[in-house]
C-alpha atoms as a PDB file:
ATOM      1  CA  UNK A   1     119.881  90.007 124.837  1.00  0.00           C
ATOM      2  CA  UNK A   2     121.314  87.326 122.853  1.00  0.00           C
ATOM      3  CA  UNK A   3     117.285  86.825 121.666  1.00  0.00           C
ATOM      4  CA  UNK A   4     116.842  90.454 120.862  1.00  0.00           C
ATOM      5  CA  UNK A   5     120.129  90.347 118.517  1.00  0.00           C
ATOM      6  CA  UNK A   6     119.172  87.309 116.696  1.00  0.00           C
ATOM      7  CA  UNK A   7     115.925  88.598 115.695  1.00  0.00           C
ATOM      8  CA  UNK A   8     117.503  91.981 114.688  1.00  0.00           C
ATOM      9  CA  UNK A   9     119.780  89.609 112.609  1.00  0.00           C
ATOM     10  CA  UNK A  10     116.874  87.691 110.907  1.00  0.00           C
ATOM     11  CA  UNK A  11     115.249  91.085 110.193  1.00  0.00           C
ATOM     12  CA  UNK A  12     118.368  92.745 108.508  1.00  0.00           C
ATOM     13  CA  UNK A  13     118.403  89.097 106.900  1.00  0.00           C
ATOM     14  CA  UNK A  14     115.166  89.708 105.686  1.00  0.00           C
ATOM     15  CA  UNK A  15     115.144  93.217 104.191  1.00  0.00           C
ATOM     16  CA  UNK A  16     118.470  92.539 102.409  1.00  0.00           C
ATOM     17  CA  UNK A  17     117.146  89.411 100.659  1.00  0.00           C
ATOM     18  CA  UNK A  18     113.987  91.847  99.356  1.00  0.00           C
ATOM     19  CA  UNK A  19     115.514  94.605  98.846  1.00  0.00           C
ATOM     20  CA  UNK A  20     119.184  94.598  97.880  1.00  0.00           C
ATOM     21  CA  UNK A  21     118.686  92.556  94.336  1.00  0.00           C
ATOM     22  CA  UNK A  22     116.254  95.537  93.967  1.00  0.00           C
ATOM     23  CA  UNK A  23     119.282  97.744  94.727  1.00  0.00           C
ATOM     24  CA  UNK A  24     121.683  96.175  92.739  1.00  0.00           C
ATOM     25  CA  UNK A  25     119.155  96.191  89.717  1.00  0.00           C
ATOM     26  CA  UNK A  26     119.216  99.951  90.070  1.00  0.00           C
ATOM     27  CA  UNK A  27     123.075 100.430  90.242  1.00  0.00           C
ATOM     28  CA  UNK A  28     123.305  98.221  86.648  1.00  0.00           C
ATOM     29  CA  UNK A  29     120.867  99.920  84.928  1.00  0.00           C
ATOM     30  CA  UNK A  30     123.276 102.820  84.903  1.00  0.00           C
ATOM     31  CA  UNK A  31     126.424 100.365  83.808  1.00  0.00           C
ATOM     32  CA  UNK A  32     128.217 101.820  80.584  1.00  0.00           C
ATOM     33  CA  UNK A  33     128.091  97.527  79.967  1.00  0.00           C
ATOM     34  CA  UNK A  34     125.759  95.514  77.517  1.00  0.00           C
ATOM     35  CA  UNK A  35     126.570  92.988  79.599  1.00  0.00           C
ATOM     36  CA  UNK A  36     123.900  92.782  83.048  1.00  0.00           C
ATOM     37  CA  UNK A  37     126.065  91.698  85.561  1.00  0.00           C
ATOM     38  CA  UNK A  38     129.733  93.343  84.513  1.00  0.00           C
ATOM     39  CA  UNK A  39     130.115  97.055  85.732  1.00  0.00           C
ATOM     40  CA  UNK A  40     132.280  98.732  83.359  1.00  0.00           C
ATOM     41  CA  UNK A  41     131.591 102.319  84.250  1.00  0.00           C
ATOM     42  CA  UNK A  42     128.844 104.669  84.672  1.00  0.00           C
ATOM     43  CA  UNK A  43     126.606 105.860  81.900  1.00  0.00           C
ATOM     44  CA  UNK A  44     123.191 107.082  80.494  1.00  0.00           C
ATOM     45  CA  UNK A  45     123.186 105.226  77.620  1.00  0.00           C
ATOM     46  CA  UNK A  46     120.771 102.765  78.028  1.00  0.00           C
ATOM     47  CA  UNK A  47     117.620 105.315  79.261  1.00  0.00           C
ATOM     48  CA  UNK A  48     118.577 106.596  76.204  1.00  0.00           C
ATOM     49  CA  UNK A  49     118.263 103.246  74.605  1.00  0.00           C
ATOM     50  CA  UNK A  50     114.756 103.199  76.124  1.00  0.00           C
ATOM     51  CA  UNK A  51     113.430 106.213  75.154  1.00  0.00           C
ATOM     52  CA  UNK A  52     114.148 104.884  71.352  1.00  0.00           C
ATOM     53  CA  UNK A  53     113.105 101.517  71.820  1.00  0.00           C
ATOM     54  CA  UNK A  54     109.309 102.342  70.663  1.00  0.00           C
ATOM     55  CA  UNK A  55     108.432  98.401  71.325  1.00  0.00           C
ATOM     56  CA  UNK A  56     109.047  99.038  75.719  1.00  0.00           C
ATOM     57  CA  UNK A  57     107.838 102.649  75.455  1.00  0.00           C
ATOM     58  CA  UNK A  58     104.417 101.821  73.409  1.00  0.00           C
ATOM     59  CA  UNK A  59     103.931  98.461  75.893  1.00  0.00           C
ATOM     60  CA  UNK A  60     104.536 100.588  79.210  1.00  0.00           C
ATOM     61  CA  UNK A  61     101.743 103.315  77.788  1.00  0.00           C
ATOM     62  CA  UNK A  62      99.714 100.520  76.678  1.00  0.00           C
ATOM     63  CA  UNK A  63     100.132  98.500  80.101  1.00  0.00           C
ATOM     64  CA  UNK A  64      99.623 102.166  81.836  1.00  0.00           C
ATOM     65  CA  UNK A  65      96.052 102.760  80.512  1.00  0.00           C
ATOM     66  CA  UNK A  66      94.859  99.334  80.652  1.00  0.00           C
ATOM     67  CA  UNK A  67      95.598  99.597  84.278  1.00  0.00           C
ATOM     68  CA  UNK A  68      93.680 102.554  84.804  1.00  0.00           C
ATOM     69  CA  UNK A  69      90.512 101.739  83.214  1.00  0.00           C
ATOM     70  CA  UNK A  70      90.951  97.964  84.944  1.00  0.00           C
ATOM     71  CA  UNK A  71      91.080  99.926  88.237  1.00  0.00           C
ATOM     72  CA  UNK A  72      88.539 102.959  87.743  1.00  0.00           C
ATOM     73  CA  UNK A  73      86.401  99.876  86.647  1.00  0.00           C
ATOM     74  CA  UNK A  74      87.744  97.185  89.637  1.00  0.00           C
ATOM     75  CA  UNK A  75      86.712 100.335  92.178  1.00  0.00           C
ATOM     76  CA  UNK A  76      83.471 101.321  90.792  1.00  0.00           C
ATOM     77  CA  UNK A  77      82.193  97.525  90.460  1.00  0.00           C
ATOM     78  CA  UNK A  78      83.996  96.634  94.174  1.00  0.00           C
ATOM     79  CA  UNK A  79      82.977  99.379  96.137  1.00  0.00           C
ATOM     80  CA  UNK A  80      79.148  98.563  95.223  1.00  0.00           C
ATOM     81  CA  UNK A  81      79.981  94.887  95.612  1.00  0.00           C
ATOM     82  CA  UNK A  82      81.330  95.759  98.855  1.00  0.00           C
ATOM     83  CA  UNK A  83      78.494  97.865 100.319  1.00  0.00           C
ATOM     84  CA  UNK A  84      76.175  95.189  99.084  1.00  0.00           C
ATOM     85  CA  UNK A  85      77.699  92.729 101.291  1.00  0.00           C
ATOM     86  CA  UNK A  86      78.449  94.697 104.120  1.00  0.00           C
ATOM     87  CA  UNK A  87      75.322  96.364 104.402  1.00  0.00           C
ATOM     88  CA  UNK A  88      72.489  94.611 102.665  1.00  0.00           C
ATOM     89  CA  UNK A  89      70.872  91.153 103.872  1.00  0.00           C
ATOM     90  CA  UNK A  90      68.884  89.728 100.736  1.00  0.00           C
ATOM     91  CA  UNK A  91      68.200  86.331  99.163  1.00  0.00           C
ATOM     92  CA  UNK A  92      71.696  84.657  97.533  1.00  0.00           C
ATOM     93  CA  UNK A  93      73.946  86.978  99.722  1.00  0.00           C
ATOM     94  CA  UNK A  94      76.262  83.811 100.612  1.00  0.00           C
ATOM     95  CA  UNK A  95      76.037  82.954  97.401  1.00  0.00           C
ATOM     96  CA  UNK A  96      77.012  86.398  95.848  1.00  0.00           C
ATOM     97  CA  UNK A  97      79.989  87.238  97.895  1.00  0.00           C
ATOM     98  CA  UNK A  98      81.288  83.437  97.406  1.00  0.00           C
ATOM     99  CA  UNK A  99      80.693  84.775  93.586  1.00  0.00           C
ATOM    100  CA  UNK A 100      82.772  87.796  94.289  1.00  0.00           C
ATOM    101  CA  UNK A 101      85.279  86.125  96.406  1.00  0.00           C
ATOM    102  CA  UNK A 102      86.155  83.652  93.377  1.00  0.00           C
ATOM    103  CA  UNK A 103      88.801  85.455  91.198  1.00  0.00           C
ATOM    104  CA  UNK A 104      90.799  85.512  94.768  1.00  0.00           C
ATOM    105  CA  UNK A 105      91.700  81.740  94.548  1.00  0.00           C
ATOM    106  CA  UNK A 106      91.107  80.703  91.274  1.00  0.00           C
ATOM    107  CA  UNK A 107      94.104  80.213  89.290  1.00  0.00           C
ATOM    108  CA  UNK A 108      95.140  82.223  86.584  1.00  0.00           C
ATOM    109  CA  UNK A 109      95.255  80.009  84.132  1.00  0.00           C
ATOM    110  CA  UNK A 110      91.818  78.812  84.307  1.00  0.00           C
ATOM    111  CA  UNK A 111      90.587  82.348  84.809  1.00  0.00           C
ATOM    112  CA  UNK A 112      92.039  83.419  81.623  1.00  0.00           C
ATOM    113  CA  UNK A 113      91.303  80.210  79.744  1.00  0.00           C
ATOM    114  CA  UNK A 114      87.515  80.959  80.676  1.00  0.00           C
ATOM    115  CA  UNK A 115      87.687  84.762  79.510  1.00  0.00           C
ATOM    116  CA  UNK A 116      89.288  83.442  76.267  1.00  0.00           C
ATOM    117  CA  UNK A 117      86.438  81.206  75.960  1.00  0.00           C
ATOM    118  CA  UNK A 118      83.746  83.306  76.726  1.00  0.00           C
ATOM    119  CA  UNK A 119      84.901  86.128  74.604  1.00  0.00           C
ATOM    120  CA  UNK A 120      85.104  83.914  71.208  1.00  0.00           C
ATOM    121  CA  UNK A 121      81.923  82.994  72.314  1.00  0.00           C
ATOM    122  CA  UNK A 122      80.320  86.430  72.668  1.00  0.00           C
ATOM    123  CA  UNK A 123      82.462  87.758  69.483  1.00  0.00           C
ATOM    124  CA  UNK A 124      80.617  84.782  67.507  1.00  0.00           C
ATOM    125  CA  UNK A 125      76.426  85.942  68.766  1.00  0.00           C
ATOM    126  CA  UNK A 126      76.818  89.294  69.055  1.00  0.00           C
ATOM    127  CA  UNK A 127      80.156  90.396  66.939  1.00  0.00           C
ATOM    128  CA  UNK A 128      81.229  92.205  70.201  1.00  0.00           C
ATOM    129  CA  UNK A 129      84.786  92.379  70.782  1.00  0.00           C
ATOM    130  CA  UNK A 130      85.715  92.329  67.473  1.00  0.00           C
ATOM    131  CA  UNK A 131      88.786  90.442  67.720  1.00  0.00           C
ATOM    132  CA  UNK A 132      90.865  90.806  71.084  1.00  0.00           C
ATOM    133  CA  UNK A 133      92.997  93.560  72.280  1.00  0.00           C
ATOM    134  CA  UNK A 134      93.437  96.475  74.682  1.00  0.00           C
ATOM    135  CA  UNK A 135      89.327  96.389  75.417  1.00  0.00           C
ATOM    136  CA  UNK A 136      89.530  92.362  76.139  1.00  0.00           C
ATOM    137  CA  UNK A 137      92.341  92.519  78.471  1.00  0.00           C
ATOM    138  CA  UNK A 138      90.751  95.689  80.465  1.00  0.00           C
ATOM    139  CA  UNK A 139      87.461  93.609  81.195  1.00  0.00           C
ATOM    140  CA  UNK A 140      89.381  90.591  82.188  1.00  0.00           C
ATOM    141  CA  UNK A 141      91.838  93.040  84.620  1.00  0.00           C
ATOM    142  CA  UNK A 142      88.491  94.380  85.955  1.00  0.00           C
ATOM    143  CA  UNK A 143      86.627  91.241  86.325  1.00  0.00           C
ATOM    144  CA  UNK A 144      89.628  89.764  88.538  1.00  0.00           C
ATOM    145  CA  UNK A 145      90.549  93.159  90.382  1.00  0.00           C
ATOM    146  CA  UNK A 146      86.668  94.186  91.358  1.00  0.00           C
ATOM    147  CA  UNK A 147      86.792  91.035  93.796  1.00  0.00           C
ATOM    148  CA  UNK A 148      90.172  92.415  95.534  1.00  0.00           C
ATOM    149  CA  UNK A 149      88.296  95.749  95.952  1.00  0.00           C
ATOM    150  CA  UNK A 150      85.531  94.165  97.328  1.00  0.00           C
ATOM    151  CA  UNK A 151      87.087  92.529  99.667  1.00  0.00           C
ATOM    152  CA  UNK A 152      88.965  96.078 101.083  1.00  0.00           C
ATOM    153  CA  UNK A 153      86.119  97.731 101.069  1.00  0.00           C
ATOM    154  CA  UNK A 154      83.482  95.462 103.073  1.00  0.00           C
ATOM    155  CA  UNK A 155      86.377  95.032 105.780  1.00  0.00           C
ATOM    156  CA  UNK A 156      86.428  99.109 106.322  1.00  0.00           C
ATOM    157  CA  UNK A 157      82.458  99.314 106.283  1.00  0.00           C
ATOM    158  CA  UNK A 158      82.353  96.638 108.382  1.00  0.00           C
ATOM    159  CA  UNK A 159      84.553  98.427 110.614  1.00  0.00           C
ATOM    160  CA  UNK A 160      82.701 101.810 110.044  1.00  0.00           C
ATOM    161  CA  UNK A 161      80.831 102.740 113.188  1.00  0.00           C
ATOM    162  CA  UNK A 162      76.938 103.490 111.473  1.00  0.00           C
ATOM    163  CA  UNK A 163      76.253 105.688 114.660  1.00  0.00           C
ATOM    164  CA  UNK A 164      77.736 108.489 112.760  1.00  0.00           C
ATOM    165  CA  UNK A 165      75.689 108.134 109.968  1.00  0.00           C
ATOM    166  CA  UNK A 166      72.222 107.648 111.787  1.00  0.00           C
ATOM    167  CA  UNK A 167      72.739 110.969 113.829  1.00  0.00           C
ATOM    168  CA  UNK A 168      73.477 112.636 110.302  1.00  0.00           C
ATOM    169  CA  UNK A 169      69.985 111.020 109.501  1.00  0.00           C
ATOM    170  CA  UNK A 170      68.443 111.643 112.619  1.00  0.00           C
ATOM    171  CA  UNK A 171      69.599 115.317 111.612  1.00  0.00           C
ATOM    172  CA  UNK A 172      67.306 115.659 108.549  1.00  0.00           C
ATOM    173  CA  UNK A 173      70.528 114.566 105.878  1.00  0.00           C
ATOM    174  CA  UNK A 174      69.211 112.490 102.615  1.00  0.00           C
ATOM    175  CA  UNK A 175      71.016 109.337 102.091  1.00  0.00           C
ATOM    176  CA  UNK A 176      73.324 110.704  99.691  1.00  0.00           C
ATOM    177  CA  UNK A 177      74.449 113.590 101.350  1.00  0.00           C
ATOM    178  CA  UNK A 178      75.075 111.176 104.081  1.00  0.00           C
ATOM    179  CA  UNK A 179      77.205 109.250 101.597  1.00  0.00           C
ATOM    180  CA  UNK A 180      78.901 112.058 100.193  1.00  0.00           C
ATOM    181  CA  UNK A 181      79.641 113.696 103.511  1.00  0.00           C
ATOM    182  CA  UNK A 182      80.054 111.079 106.024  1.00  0.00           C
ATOM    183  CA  UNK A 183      80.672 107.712 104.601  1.00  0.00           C
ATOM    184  CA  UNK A 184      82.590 108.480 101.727  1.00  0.00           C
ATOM    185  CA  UNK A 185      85.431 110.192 103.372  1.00  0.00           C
ATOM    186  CA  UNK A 186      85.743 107.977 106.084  1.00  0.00           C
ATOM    187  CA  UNK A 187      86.173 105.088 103.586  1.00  0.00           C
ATOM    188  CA  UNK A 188      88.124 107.337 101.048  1.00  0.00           C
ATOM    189  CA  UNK A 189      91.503 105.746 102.174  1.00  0.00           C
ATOM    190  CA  UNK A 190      90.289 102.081 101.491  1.00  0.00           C
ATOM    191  CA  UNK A 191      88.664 103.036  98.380  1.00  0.00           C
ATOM    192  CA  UNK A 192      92.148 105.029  97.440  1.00  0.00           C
ATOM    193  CA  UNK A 193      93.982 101.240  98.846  1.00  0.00           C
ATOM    194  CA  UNK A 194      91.509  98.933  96.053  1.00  0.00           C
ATOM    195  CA  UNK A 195      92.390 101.564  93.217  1.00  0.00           C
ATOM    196  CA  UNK A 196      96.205 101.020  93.693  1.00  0.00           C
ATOM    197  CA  UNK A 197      95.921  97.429  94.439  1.00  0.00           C
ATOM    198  CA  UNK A 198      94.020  97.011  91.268  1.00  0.00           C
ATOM    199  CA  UNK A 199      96.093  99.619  89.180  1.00  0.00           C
ATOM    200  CA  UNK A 200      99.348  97.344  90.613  1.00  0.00           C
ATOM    201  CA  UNK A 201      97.325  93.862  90.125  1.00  0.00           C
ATOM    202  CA  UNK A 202      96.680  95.095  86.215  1.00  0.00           C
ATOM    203  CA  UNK A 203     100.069  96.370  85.141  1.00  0.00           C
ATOM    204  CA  UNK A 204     101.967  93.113  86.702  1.00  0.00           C
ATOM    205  CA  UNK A 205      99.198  90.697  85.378  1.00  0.00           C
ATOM    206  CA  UNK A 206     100.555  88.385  82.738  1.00  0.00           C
ATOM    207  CA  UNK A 207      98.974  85.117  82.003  1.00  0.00           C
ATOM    208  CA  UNK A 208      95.195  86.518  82.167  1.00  0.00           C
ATOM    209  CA  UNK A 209      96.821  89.614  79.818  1.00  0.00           C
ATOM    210  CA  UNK A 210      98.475  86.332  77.345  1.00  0.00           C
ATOM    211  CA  UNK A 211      95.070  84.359  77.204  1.00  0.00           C
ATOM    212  CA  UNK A 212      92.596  87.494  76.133  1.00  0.00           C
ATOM    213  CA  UNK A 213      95.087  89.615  74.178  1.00  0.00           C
ATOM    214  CA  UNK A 214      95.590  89.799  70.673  1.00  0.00           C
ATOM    215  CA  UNK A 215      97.726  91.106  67.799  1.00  0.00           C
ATOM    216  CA  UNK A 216      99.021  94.799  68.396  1.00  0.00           C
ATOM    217  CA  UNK A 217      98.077  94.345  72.328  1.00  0.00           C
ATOM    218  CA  UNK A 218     101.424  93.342  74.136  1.00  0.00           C
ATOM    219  CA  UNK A 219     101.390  94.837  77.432  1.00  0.00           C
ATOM    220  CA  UNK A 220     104.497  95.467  79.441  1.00  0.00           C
ATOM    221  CA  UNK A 221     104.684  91.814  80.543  1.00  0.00           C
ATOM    222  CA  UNK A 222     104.224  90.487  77.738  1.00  0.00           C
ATOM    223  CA  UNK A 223     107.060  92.416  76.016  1.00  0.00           C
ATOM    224  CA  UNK A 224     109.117  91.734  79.121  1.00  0.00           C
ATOM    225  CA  UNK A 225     108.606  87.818  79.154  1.00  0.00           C
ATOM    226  CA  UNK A 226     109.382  87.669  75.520  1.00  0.00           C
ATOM    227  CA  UNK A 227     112.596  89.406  75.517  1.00  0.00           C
ATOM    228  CA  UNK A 228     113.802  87.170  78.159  1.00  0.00           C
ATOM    229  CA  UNK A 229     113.870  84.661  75.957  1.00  0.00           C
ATOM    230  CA  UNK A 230     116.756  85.940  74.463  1.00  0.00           C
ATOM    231  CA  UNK A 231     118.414  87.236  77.302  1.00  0.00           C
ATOM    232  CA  UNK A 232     118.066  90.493  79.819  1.00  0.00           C
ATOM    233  CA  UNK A 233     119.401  93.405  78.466  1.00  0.00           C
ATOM    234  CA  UNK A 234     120.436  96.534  80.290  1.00  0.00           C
ATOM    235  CA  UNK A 235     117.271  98.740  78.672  1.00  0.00           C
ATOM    236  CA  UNK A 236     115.282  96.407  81.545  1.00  0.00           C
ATOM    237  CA  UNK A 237     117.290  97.115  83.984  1.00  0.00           C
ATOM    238  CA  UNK A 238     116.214 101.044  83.108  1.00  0.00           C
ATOM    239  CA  UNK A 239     112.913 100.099  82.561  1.00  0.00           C
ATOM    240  CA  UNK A 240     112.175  98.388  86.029  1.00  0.00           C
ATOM    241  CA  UNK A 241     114.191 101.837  87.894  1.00  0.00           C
ATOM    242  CA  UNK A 242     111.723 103.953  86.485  1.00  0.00           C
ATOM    243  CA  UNK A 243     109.098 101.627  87.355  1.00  0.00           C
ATOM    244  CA  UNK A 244     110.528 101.634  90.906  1.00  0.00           C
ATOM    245  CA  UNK A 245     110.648 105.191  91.302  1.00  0.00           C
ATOM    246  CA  UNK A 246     107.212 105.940  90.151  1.00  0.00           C
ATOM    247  CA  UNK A 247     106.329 103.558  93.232  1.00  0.00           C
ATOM    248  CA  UNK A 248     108.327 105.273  95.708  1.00  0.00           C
ATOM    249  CA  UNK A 249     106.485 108.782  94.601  1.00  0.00           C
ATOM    250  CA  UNK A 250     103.398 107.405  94.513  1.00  0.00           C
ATOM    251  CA  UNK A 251     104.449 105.920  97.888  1.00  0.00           C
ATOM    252  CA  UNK A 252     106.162 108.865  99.220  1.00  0.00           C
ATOM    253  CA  UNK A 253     102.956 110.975  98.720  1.00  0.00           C
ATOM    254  CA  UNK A 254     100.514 108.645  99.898  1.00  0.00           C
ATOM    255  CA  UNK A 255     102.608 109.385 103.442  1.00  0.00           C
ATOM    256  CA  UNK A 256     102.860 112.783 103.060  1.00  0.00           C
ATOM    257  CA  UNK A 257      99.061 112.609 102.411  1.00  0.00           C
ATOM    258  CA  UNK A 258      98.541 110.412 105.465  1.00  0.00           C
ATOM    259  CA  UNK A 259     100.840 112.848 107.380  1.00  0.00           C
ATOM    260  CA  UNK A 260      98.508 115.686 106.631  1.00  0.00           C
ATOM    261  CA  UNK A 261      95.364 113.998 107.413  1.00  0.00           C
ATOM    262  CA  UNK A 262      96.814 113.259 111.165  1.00  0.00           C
ATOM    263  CA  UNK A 263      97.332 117.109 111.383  1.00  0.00           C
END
């Protein structure tokens, strides 16, 4: 008994040290106070203040489309990646998926240093990217994101029981319309899992995003880490509610989407 409670205590320990600075980040943002951490009252004001502030607004639209093309990219690039490990047996394979598998451990610092590098480099032969900026920073979000898809995506076809695709075969099906029928939608939620882990990877990323971006291409992080330097200000506080209620939607329907699949 005594056993049972003290877990149950380390648990409620737990969740409150996650989730109630979360809370309490939410409750200021709507404090009438410049000040972060004095309540003074309730108030709008400083939504408004972020809806004016063109700087956050532009960033967070900037960040927002970077991270979709990084992810549409990521999942297209990993999902190939990912059938090419877990279903092919050529020459190099080792080799190749310790190639994938790199961006997972390397740090960031040396992954962006090498980007950096290599896109001066390319910018120099060929005169392509002109410069660095929104296009730079989406190939270097892709490059590191395509090996987390990979990975997702060979652990559910590994898992994927090919008996349901031969008898499709043994049926008279083409290969594609085997893909397209059987294995696609069986790995659909994995492939759905890379894109959001990639989209989220992307629009939190900031010391690949520093190294490969240029002038006129802050992204969110950027313009977050830089105003820290002079202090938080309450428009944050806004800025990182919204963020967190576009994740509990997104959240929110991925159950209700789960919910329907289960009938």
């Amino acid at each position: 008994m005594r056993r049972g409670r003290g877990l149950a205590a380390a648990l409620l320990f737990g969740y409150a040290f996650l989730y109630l600075p979360i809370l309490l980040l939410v409750a200021f943002s709507f404090n009438d106070s410049r000040l972060v951490t004095v309540w003074s009252g309730f108030s709008l004001r400083w939504y408004v203040a972020l809806w004016n502030n063109s700087r956050l607004v532009e960033a967070a639209l900037l960040s927002l489309r970077i991270a979709a093309v990084a992810a549409t990219g990521a999942l297209i690039l990993g999902t190939l990646s990912g059938f090419a490990l877990a279903r092919m047996r050529f020459s190099g394979r080792n080799l190749f998926g310790a190639m994938v598998a790199a961006p997972l451990v390397m740090p960031e610092v040396i992954t962006g240093l090498s980007l950096l590098l290599l896109f001066v480099a390319m910018d120099q032969a060929f005169g392509w990217p002109a410069g660095r900026g929104a296009d730079t920073i989406a190939i270097a979000h892709t490059t590191v994101a395509t090996a987390y898809v990979a990975v997702v995506v060979t652990s559910r076809l590994a898992d994927l029981d090919g008996a349901l695709e031969e008898a499709a075969l043994d049926l008279g099906a083409r290969p594609w319309k085997v893909f397209v029928l059987i294995t696609l939608p069986i790995i659909a939620p994995a492939l759905a899992s890379g894109w959001l882990l990639a989209f989220t990877l992307s629009l939190d990323d900031l010391v690949i995003a520093s190294f490969v971006s240029g002038p006129g291409a802050s992204t969110l992080p950027m313009v977050v880490f830089s105003s820290l330097r002079l202090g938080l200000t309450p428009e944050l506080n806004a800025l990182a509610s919204l963020i967190i209620l576009l994740v509990v939607v997104v959240l929110a329907a991925a159950w209700r989407l789960a919910r329907f699949r289960r009938g």
